[in-house]
N, C-alpha and C. Protein backbone atom coordinates (compact mmCIF):
# COMPACT_ATOMS: atom_id res chain seq x y z
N UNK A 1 25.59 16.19 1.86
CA UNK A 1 25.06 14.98 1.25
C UNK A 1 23.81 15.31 0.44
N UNK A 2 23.64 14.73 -0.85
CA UNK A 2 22.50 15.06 -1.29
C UNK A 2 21.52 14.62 -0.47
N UNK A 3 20.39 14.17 -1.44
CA UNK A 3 18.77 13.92 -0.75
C UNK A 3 18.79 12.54 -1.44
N UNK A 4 18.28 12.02 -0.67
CA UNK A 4 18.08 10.38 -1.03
C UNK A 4 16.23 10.44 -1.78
N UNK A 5 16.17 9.84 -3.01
CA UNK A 5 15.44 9.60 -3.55
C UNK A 5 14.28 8.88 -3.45
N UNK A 6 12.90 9.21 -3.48
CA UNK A 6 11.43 8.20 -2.81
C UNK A 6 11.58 7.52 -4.39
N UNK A 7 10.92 6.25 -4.37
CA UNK A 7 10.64 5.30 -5.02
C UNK A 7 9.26 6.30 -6.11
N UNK A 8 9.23 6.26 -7.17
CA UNK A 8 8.17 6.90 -7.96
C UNK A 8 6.75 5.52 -7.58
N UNK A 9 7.40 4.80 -7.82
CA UNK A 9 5.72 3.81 -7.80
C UNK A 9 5.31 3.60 -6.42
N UNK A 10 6.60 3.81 -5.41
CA UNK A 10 5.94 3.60 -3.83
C UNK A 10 5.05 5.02 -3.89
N UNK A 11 5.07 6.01 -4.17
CA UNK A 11 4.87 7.21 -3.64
C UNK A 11 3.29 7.34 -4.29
N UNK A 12 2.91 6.65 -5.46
CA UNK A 12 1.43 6.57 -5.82
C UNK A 12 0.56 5.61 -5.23
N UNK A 13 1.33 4.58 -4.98
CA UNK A 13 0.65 3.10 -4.24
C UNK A 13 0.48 3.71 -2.88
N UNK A 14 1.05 3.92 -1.94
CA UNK A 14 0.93 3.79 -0.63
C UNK A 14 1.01 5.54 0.01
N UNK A 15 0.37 5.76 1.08
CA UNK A 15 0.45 6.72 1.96
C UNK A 15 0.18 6.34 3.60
N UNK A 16 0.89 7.29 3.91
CA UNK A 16 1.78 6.64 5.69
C UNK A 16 0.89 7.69 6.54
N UNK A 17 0.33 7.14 7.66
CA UNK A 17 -0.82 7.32 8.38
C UNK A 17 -0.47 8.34 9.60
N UNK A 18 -1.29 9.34 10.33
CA UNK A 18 -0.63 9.89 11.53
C UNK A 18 0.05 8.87 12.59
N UNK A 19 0.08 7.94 12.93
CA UNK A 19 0.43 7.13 13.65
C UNK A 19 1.86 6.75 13.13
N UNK A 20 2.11 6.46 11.90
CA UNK A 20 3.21 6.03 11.05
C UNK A 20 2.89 4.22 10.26
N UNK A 21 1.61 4.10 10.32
CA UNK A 21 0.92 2.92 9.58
C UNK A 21 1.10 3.60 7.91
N UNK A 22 1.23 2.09 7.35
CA UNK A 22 0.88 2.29 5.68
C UNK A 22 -0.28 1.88 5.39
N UNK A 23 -1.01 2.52 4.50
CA UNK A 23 -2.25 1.86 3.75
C UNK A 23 -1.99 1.98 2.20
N UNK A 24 -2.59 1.26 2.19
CA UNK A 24 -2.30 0.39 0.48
C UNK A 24 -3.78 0.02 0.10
N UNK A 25 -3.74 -0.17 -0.92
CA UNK A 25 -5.14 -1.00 -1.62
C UNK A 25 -4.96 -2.47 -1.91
N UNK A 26 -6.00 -2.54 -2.17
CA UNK A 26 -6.43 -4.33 -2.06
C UNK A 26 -5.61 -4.27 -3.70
N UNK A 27 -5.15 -6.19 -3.54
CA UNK A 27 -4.67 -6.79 -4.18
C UNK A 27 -5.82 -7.48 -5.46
N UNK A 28 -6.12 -7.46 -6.67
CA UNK A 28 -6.32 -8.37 -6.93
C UNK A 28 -7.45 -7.84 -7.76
N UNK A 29 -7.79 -6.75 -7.90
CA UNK A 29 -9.24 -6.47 -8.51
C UNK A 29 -9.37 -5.14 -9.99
N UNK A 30 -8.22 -5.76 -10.47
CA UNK A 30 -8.36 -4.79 -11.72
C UNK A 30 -9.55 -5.58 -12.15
N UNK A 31 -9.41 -6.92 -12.61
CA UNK A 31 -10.23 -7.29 -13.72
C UNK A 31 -10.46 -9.26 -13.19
N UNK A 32 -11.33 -9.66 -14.06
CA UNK A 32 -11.86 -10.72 -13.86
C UNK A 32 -12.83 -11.10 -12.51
N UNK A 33 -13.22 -9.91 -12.64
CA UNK A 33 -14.21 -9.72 -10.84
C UNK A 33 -15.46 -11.23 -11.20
N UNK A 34 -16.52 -11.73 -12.11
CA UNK A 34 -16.86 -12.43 -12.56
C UNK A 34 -16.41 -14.04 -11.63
N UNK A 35 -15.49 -14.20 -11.65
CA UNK A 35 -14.77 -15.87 -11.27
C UNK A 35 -14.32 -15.49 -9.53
N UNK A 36 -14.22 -14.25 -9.24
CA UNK A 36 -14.21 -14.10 -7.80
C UNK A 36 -15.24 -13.83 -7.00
N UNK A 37 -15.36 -14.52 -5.66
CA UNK A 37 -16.41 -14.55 -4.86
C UNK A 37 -17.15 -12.93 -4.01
N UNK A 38 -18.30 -13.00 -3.96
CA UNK A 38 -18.74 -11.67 -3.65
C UNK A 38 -17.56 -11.46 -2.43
N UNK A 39 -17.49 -12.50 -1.18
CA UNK A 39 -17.00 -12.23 -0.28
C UNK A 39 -15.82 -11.24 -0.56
N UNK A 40 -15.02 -12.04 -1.22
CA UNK A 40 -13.28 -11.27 -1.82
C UNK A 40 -13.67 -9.72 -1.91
N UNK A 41 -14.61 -9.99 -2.95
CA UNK A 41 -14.80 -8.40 -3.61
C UNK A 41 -15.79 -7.07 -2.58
N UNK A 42 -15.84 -7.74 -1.69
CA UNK A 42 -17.02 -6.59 -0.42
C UNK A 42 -15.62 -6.90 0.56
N UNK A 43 -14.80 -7.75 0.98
CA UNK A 43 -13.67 -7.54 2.04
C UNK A 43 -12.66 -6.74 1.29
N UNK A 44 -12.32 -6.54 -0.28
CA UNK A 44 -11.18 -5.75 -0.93
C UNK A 44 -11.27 -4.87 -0.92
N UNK A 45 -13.02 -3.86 -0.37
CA UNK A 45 -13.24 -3.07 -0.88
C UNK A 45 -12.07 -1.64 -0.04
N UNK A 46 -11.64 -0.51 -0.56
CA UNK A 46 -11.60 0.64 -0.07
C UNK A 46 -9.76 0.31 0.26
N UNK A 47 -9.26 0.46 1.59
CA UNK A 47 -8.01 0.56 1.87
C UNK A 47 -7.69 -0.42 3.03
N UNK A 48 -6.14 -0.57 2.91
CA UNK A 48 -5.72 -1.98 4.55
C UNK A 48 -4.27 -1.27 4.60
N UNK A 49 -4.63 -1.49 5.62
CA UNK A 49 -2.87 -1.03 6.62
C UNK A 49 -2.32 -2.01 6.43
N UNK A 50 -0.79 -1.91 5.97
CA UNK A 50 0.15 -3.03 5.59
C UNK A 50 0.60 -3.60 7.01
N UNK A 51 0.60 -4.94 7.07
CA UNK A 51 1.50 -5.64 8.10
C UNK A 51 3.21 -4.93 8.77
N UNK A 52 3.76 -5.18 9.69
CA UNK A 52 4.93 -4.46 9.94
C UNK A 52 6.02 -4.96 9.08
N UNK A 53 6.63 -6.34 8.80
CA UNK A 53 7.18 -6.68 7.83
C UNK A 53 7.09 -5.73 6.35
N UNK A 54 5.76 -5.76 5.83
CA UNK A 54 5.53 -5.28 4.51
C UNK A 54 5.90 -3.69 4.83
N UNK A 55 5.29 -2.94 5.65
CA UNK A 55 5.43 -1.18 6.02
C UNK A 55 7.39 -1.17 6.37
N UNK A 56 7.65 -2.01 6.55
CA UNK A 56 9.45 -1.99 6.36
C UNK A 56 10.25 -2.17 5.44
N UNK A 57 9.09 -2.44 4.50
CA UNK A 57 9.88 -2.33 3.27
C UNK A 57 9.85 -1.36 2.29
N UNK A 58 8.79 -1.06 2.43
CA UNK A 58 7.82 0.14 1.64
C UNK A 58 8.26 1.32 2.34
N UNK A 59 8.63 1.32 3.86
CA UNK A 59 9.06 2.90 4.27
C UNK A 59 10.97 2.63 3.86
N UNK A 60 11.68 2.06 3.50
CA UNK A 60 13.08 1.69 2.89
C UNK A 60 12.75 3.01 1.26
N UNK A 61 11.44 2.55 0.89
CA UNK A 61 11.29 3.15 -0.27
C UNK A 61 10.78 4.51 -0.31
N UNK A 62 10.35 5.32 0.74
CA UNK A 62 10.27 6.36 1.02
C UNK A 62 10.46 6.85 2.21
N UNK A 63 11.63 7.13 2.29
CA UNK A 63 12.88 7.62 3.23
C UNK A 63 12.34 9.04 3.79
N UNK A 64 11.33 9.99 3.36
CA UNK A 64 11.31 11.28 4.19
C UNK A 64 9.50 10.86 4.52
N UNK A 65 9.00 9.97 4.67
CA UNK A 65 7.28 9.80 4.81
C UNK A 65 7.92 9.01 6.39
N UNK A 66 7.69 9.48 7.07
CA UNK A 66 7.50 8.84 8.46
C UNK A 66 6.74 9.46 9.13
């Protein structure tokens, strides 16, 4: 059987944790930082482990990262 293929855009967005958690980056902060609240922008900061729902979909998309 061949090799089943990782997703090109999962594989820059997300990386899978020793445990087998995903972390991802915050949503929302290319641009228009201005009209959003400091709070948003000091809680977006850096990286978040995806929920189990979301990390089941995202590990569908990279099949050898477990």
């Amino acid at each position: 059987m061949p090799k089943m293929k990782t997703k090109s855009s999962a594989k820059k967005r997300f990386k899978v944790t020793a445990n087998g958690h995903i972390k991802a980056g915050h949503a929302g902060k290319r641009h228009g930082m201005i009209k959003r609240s400091t709070k948003f922008i000091r809680t977006a900061r850096g990286t978040r482990l995806l929920s189990k729902p979301d990390a089941a979909i995202v590990k569908k998309y990279m099949p050898y990262a477990r």
